[in-house]
N, C-alpha and C. Protein backbone atom coordinates (compact mmCIF):
# COMPACT_ATOMS: atom_id res chain seq x y z
N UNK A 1 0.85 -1.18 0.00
CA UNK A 1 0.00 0.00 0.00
C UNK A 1 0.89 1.24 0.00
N UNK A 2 1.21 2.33 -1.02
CA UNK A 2 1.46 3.05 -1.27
C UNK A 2 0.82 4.33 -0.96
N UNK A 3 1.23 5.60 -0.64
CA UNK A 3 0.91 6.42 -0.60
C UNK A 3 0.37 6.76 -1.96
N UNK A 4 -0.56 7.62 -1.87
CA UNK A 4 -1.84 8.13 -2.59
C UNK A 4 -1.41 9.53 -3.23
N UNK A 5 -0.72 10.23 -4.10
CA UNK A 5 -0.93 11.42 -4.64
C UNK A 5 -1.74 11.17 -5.49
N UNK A 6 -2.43 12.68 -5.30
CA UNK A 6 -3.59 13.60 -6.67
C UNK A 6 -2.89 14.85 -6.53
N UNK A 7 -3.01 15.24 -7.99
CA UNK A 7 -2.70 16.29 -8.44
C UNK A 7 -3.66 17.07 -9.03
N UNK A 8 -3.71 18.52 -9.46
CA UNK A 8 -4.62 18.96 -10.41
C UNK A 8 -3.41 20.30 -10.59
N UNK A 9 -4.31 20.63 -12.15
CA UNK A 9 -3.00 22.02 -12.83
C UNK A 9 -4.08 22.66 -13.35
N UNK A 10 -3.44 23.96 -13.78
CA UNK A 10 -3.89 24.73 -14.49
C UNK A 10 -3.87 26.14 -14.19
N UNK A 11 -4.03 27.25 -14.65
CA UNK A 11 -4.44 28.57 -14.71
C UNK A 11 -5.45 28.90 -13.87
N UNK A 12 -4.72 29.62 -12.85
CA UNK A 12 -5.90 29.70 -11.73
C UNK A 12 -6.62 31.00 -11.72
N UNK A 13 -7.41 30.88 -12.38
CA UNK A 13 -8.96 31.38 -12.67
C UNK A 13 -10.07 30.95 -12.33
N UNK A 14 -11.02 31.94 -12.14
CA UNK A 14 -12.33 31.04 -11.64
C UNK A 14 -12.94 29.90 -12.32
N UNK A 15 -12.83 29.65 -13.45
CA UNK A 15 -13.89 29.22 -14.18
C UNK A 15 -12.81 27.51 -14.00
N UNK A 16 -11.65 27.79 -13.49
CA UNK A 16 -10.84 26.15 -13.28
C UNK A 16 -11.80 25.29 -11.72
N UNK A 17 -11.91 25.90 -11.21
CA UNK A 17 -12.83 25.37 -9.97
C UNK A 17 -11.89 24.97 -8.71
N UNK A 18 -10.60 25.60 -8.39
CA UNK A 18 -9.80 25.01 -7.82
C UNK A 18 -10.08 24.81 -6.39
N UNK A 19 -11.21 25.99 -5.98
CA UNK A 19 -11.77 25.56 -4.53
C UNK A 19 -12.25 24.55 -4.34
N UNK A 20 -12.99 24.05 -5.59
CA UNK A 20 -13.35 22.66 -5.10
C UNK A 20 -12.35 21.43 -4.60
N UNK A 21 -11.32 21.41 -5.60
CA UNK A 21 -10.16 20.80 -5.45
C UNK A 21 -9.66 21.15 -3.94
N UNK A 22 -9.27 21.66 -3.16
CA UNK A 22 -9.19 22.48 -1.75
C UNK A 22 -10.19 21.86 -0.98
N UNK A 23 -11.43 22.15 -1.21
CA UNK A 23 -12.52 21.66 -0.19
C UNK A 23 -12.38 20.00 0.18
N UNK A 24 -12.61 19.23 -1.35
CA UNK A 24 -12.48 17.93 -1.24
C UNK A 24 -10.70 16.96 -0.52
N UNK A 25 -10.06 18.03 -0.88
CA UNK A 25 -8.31 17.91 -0.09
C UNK A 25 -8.68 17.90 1.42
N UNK A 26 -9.23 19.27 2.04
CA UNK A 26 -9.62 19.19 3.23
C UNK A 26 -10.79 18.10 4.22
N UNK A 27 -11.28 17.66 3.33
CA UNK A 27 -12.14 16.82 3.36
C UNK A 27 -11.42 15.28 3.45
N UNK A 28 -10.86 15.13 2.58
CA UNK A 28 -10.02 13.55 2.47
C UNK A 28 -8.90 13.35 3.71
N UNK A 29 -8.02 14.42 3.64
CA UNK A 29 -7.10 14.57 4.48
C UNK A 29 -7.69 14.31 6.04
N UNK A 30 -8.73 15.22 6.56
CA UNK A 30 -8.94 14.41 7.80
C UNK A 30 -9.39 13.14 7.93
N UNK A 31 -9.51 11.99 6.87
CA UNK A 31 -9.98 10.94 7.41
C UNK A 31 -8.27 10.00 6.16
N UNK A 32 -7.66 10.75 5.59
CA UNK A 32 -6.57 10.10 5.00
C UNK A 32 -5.74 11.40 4.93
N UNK A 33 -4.88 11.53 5.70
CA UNK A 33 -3.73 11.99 6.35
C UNK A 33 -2.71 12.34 5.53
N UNK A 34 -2.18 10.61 5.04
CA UNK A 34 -1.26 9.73 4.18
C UNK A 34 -1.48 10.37 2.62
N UNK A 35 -2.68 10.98 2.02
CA UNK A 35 -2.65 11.43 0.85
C UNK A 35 -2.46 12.56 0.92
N UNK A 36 -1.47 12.85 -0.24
CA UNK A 36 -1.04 13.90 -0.98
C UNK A 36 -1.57 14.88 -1.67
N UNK A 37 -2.00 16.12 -2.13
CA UNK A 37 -2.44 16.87 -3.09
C UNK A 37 -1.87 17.89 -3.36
N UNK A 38 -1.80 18.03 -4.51
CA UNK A 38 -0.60 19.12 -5.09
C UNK A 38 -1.58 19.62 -6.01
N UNK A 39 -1.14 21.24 -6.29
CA UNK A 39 -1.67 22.14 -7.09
C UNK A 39 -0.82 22.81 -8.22
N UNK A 40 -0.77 22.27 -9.71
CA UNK A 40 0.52 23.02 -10.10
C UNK A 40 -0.31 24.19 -11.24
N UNK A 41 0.33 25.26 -11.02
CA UNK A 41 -0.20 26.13 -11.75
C UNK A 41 0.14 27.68 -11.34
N UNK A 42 -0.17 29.00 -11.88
CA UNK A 42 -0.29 29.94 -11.24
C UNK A 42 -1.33 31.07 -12.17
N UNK A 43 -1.33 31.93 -11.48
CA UNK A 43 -2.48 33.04 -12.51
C UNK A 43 -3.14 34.01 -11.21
N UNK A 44 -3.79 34.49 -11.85
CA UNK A 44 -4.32 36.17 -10.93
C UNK A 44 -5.03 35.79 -9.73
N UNK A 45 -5.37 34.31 -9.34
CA UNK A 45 -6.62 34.29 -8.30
C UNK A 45 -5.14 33.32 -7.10
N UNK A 46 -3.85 33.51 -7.46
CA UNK A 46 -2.87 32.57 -6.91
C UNK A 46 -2.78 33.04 -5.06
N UNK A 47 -2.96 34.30 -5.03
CA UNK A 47 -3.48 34.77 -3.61
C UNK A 47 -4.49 34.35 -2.90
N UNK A 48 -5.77 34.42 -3.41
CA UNK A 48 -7.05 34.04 -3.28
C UNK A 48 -6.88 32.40 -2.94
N UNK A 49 -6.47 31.62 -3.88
CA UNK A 49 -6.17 30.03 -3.87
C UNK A 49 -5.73 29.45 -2.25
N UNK A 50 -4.37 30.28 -2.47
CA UNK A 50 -3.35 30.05 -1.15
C UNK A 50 -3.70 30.47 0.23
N UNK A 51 -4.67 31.81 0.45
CA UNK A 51 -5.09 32.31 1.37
C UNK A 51 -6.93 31.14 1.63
N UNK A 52 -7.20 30.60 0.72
CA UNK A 52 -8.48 29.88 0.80
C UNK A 52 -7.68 28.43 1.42
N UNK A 53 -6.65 27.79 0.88
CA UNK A 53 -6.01 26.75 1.56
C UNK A 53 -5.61 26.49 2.95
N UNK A 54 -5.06 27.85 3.14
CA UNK A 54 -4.80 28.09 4.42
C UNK A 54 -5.93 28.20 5.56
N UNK A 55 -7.30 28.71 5.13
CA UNK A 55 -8.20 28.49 5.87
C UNK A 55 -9.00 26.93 6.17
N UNK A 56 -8.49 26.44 5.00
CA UNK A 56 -9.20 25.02 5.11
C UNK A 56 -7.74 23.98 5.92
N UNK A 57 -6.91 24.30 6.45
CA UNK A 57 -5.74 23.97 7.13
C UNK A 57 -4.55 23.63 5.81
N UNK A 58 -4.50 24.18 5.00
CA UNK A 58 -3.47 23.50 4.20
C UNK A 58 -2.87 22.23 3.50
N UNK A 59 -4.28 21.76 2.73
CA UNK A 59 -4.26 20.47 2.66
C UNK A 59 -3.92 20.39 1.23
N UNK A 60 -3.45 21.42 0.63
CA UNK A 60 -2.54 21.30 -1.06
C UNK A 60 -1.25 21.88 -1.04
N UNK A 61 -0.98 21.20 -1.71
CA UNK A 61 0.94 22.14 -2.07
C UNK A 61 1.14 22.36 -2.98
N UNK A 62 1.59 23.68 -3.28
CA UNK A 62 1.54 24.46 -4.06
C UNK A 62 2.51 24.36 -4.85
N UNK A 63 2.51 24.21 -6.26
CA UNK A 63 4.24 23.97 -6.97
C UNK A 63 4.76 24.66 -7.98
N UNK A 64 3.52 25.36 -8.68
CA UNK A 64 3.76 26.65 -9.45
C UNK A 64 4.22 25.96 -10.62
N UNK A 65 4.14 26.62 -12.10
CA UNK A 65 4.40 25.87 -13.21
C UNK A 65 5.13 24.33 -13.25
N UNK A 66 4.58 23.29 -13.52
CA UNK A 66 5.75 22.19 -13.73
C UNK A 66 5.80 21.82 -15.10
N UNK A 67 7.09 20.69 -15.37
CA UNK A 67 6.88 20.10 -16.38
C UNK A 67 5.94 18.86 -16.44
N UNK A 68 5.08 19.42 -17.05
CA UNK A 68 3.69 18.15 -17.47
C UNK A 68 4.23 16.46 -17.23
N UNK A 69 5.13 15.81 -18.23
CA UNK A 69 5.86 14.72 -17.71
C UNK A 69 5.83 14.24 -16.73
N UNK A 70 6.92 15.04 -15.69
CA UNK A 70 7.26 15.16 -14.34
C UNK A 70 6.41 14.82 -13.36
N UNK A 71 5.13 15.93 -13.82
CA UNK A 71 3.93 15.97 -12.89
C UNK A 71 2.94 14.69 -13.07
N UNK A 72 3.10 14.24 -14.21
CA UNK A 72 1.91 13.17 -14.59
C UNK A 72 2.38 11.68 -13.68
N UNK A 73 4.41 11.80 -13.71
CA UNK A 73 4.71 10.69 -13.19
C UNK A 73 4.62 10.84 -11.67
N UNK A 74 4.54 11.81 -10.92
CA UNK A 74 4.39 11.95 -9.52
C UNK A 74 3.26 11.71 -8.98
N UNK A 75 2.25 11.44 -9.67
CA UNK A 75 0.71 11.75 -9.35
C UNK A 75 0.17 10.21 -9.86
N UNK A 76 -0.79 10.08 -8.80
CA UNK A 76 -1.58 8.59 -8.97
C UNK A 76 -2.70 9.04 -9.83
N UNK A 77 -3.60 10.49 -9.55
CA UNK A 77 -5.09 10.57 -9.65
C UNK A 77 -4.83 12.01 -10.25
N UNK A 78 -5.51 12.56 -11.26
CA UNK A 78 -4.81 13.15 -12.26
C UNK A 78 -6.75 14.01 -11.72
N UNK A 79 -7.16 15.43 -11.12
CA UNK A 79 -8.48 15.72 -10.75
C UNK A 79 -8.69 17.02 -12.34
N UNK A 80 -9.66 17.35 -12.44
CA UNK A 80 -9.68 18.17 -13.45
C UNK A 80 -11.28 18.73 -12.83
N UNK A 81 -11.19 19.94 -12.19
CA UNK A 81 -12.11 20.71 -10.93
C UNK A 81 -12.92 21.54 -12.01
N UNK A 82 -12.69 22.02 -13.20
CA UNK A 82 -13.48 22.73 -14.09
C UNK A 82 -15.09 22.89 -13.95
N UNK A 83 -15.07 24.25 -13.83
CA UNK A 83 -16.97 24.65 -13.61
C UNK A 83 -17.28 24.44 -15.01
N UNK A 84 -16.55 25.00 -16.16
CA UNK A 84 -16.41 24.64 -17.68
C UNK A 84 -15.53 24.19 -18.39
N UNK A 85 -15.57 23.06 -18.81
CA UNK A 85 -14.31 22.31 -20.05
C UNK A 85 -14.49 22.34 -21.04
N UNK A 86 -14.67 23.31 -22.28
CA UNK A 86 -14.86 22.52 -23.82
C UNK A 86 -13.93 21.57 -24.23
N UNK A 87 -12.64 21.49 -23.80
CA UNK A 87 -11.51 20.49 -23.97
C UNK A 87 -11.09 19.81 -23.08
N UNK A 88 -10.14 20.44 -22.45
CA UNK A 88 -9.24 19.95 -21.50
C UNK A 88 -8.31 19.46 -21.99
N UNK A 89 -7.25 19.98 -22.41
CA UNK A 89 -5.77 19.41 -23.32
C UNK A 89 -5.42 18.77 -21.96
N UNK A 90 -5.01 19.81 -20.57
CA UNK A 90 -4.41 18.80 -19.74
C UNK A 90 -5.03 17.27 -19.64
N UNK A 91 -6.03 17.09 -19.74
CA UNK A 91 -6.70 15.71 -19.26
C UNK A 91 -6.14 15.09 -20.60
N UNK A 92 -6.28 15.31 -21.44
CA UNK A 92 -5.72 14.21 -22.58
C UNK A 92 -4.06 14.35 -22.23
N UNK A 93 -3.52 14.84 -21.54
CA UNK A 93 -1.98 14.55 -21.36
C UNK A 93 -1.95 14.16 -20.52
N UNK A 94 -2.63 13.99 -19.50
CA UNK A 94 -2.67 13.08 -18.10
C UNK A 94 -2.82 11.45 -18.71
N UNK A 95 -3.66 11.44 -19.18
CA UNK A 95 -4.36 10.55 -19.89
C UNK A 95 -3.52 9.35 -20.43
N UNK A 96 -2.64 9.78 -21.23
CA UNK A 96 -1.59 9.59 -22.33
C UNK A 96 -0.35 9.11 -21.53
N UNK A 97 -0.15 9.63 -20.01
CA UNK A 97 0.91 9.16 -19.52
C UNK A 97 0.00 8.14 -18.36
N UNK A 98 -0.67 7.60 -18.38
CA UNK A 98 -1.76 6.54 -18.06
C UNK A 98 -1.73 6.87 -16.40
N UNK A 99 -2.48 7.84 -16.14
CA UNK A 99 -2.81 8.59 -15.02
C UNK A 99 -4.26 8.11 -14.42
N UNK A 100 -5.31 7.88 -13.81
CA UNK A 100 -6.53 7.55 -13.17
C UNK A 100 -6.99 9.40 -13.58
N UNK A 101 -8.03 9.17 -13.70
CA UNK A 101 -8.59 11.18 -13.93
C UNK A 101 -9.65 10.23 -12.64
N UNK A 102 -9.84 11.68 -12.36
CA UNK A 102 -11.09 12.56 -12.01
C UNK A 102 -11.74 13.35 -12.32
N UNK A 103 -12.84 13.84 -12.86
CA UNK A 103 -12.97 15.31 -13.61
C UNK A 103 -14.80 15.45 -12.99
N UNK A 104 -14.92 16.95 -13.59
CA UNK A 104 -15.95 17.23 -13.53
C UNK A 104 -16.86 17.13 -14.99
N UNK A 105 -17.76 17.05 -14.53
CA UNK A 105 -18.96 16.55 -15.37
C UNK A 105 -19.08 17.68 -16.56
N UNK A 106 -18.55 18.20 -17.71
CA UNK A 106 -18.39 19.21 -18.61
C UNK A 106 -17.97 18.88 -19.78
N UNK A 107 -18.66 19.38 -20.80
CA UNK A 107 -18.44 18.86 -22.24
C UNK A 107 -17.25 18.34 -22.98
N UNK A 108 -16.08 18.71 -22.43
CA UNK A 108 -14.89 18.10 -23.01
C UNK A 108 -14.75 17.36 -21.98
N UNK A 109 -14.29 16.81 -21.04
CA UNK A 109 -13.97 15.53 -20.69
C UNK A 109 -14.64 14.47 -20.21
N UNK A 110 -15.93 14.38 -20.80
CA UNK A 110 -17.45 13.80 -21.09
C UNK A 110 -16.74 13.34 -23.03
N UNK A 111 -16.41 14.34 -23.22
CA UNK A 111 -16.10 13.22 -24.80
C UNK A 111 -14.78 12.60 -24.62
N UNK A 112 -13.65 13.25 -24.22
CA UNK A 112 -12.83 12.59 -23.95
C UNK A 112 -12.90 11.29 -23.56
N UNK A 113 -13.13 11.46 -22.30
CA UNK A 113 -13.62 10.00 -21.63
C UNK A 113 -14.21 9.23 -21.48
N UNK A 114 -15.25 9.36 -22.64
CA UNK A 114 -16.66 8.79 -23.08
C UNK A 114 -17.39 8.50 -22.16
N UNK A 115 -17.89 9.66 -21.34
CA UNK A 115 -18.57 9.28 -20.26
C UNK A 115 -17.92 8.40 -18.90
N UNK A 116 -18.44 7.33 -18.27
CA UNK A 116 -17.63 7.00 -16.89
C UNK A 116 -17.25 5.58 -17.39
N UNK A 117 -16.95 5.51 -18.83
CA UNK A 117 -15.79 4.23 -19.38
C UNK A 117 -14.11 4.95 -18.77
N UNK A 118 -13.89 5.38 -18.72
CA UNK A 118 -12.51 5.83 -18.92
C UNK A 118 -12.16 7.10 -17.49
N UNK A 119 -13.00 7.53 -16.85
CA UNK A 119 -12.86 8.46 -15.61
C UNK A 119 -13.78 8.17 -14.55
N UNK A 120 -14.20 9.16 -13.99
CA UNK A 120 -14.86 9.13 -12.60
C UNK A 120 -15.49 10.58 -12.42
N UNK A 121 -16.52 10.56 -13.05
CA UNK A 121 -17.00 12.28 -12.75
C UNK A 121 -18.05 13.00 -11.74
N UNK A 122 -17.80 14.20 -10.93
CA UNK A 122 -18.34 14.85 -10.31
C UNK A 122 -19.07 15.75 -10.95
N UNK A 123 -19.83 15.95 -10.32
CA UNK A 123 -21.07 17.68 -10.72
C UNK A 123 -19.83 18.69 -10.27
N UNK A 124 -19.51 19.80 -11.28
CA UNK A 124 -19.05 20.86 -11.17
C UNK A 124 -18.91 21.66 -9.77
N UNK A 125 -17.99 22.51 -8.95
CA UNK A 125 -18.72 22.60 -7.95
C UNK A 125 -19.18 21.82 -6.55
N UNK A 126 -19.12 20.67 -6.88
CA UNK A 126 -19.44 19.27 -5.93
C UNK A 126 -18.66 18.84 -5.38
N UNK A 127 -17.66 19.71 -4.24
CA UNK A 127 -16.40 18.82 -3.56
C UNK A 127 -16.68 17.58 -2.68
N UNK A 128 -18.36 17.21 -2.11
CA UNK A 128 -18.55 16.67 -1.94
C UNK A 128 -18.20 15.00 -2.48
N UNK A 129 -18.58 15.53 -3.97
CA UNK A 129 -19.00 14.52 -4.90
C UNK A 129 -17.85 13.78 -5.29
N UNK A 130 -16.69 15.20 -5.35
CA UNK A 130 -15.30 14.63 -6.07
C UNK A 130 -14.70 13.83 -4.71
N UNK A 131 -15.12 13.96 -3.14
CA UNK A 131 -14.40 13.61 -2.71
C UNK A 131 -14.51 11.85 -2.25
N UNK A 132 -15.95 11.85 -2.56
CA UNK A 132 -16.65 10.50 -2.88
C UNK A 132 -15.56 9.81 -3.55
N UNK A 133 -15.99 10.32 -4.87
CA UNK A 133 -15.07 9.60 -6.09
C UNK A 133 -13.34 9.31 -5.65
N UNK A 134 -12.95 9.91 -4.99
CA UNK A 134 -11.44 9.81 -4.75
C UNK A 134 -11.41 8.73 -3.51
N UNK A 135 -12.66 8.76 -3.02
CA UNK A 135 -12.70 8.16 -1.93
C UNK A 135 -12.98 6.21 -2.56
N UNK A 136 -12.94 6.04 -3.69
CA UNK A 136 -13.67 5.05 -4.33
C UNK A 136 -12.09 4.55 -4.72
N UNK A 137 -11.61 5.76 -5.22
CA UNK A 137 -9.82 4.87 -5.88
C UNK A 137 -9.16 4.86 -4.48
N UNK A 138 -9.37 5.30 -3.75
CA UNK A 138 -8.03 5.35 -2.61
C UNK A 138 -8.51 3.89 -1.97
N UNK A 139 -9.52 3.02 -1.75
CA UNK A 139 -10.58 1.66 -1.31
C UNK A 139 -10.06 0.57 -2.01
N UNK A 140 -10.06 1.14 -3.43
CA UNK A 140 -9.78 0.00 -4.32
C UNK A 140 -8.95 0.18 -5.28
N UNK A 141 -7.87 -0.10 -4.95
CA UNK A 141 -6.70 -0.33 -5.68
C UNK A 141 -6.90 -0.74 -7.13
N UNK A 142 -7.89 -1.87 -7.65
CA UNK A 142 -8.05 -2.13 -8.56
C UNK A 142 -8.55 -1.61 -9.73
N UNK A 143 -9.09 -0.70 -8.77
CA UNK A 143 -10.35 -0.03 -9.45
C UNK A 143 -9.19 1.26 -10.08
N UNK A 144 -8.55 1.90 -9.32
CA UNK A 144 -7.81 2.49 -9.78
C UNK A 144 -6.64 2.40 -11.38
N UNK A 145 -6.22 0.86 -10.76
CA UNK A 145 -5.63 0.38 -12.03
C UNK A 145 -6.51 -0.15 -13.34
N UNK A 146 -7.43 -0.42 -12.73
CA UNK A 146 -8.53 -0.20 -14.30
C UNK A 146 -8.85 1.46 -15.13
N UNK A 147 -8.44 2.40 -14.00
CA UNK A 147 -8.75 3.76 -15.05
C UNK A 147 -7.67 4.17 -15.21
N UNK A 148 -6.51 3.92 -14.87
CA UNK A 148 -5.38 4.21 -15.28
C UNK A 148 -4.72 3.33 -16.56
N UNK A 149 -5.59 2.02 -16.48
CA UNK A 149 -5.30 1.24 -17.95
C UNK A 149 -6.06 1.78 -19.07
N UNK A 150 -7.42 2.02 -18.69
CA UNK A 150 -8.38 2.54 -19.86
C UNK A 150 -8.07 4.19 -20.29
N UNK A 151 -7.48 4.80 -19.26
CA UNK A 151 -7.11 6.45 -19.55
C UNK A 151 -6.02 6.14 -20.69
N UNK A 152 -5.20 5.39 -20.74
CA UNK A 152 -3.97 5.03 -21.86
C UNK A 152 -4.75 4.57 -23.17
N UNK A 153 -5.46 3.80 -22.69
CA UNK A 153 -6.19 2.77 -23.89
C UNK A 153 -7.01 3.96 -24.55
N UNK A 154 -7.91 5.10 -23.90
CA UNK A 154 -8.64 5.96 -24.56
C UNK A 154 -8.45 7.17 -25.40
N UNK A 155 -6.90 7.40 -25.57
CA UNK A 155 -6.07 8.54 -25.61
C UNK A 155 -5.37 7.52 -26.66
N UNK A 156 -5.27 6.64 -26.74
CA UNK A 156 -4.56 5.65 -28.16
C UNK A 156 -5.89 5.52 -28.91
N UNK A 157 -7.20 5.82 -29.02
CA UNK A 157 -7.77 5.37 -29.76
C UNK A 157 -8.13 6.96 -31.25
N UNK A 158 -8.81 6.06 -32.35
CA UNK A 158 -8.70 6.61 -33.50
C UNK A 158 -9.28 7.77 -33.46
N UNK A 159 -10.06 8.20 -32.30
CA UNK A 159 -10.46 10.03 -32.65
C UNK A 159 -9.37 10.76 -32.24
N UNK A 160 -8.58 10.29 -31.76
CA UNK A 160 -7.25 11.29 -31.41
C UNK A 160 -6.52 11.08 -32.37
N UNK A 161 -6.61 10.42 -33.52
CA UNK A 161 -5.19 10.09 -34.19
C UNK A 161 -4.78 11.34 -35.32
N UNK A 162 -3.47 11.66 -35.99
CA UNK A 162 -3.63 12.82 -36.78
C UNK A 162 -4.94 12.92 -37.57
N UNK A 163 -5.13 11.19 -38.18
CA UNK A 163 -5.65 11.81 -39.53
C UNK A 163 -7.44 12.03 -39.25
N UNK A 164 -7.77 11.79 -38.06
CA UNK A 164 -8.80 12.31 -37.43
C UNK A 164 -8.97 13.65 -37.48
N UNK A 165 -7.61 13.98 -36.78
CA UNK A 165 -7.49 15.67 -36.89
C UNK A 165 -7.66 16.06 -38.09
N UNK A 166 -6.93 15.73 -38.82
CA UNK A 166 -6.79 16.58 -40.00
C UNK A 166 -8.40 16.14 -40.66
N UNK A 167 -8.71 15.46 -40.72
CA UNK A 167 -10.43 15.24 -41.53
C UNK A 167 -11.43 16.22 -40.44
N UNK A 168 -11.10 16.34 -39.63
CA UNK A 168 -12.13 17.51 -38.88
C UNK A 168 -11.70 19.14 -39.25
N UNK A 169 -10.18 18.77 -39.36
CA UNK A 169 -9.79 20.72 -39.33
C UNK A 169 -9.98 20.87 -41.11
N UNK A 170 -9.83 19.69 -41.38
CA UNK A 170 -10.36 19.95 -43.39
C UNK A 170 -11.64 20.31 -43.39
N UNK A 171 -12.67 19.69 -42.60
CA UNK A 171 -14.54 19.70 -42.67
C UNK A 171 -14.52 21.03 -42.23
N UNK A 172 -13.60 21.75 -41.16
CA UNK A 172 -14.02 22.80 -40.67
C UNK A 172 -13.99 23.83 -41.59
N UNK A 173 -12.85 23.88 -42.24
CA UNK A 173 -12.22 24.80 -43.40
C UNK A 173 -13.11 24.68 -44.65
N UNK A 174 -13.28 23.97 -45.30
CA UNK A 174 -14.56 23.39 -46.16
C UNK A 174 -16.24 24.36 -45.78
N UNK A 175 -16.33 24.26 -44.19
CA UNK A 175 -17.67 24.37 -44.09
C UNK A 175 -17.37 25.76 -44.14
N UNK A 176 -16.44 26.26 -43.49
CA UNK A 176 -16.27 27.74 -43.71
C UNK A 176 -16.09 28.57 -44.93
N UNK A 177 -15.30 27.82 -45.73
CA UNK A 177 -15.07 28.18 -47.43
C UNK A 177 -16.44 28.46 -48.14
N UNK A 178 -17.17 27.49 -47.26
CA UNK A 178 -18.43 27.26 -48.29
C UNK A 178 -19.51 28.18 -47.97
N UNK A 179 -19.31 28.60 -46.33
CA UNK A 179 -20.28 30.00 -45.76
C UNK A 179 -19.63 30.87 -46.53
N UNK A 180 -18.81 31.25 -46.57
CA UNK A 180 -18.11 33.00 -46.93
C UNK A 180 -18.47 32.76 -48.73
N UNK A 181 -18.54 31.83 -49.34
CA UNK A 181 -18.39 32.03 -50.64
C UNK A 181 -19.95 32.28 -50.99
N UNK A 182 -21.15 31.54 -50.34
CA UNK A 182 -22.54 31.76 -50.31
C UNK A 182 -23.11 33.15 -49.65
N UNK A 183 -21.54 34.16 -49.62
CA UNK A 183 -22.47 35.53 -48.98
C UNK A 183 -22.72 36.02 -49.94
């Protein structure tokens, strides 16, 4: 039995949800001690973040830009706290270095992850909810290594591949060629 890191990154702005991430830390930590949570990132709300941590006793550590790599290999549970995702590039790079996600329930990592084949999702907002869910991989080990196998397996499959890309960014260019020329 190994110690437990989660991580979460990003640009700390409101619309990333990082209090939630904080609430559910403070939450886990008094009944699991032994787990880790790290915050890598920085941006305009980095006061706000650190001064909100500190009220909830300091249950994230703070690491300020990392290298993605680095961070993906330090981390068991890869959280993605977003009130809104249309993407989420980080989650497909978590993903890719076969990380367990967590995320919130929001249009990009709902396709990404095709729904709860491949993650574990909370209601936006819901530190409750996320802390459930974390509370489900930290129980079962297995369970963990099943979304950390399928996060690899889902990030190798054919909608990510170039020529995916390129047949969508061609349809896009096409559909656009074809508005501007019908004005």
């Amino acid at each position: 039995h190994h110690r437990v890191t989660m991580g979460a990154a990003g640009r700390f702005v409101e619309k990333k949800g990082f209090e939630t991430f904080i609430d559910a830390a403070a939450d886990i930590k008094g009944e699991y001690p032994e787990i880790e949570f790290l915050l890598a990132g920085d941006g305009p709300l980095f006061k706000k973040l650190r001064s909100y941590a500190k009220q909830r006793g300091n249950p994230v550590k703070f690491t300020g830009w990392v290298n993605i790599e680095n961070f993906a290999s330090s981390i068991d549970i890869f959280c993605l706290p977003s009130l809104d995702e249309p993407f989420g590039y980080i989650l497909a790079e978590m993903m890719l270095h076969g990380v367990a996600v967590i995320t919130s329930r929001t249009n990009g990592p709902l396709w990404i992850c095709e729904e709860d084949k491949n993650a574990l999702f909370f209601q936006p907002s819901d530190s409750i909810e996320l802390a459930h869910c974390l509370r489900t991989l930290i129980t079962d080990p297995q369970k963990m290594l099943h979304y950390r196998h399928n996060a690899r397996k889902a990030i190798d499959d054919k909608r990510f591949s170039k020529q995916a890309f390129t047949e969508r960014l061609f349809s896009i260019i096409s559909t656009i060629t074809e508005n501007q020329s019908n004005d």
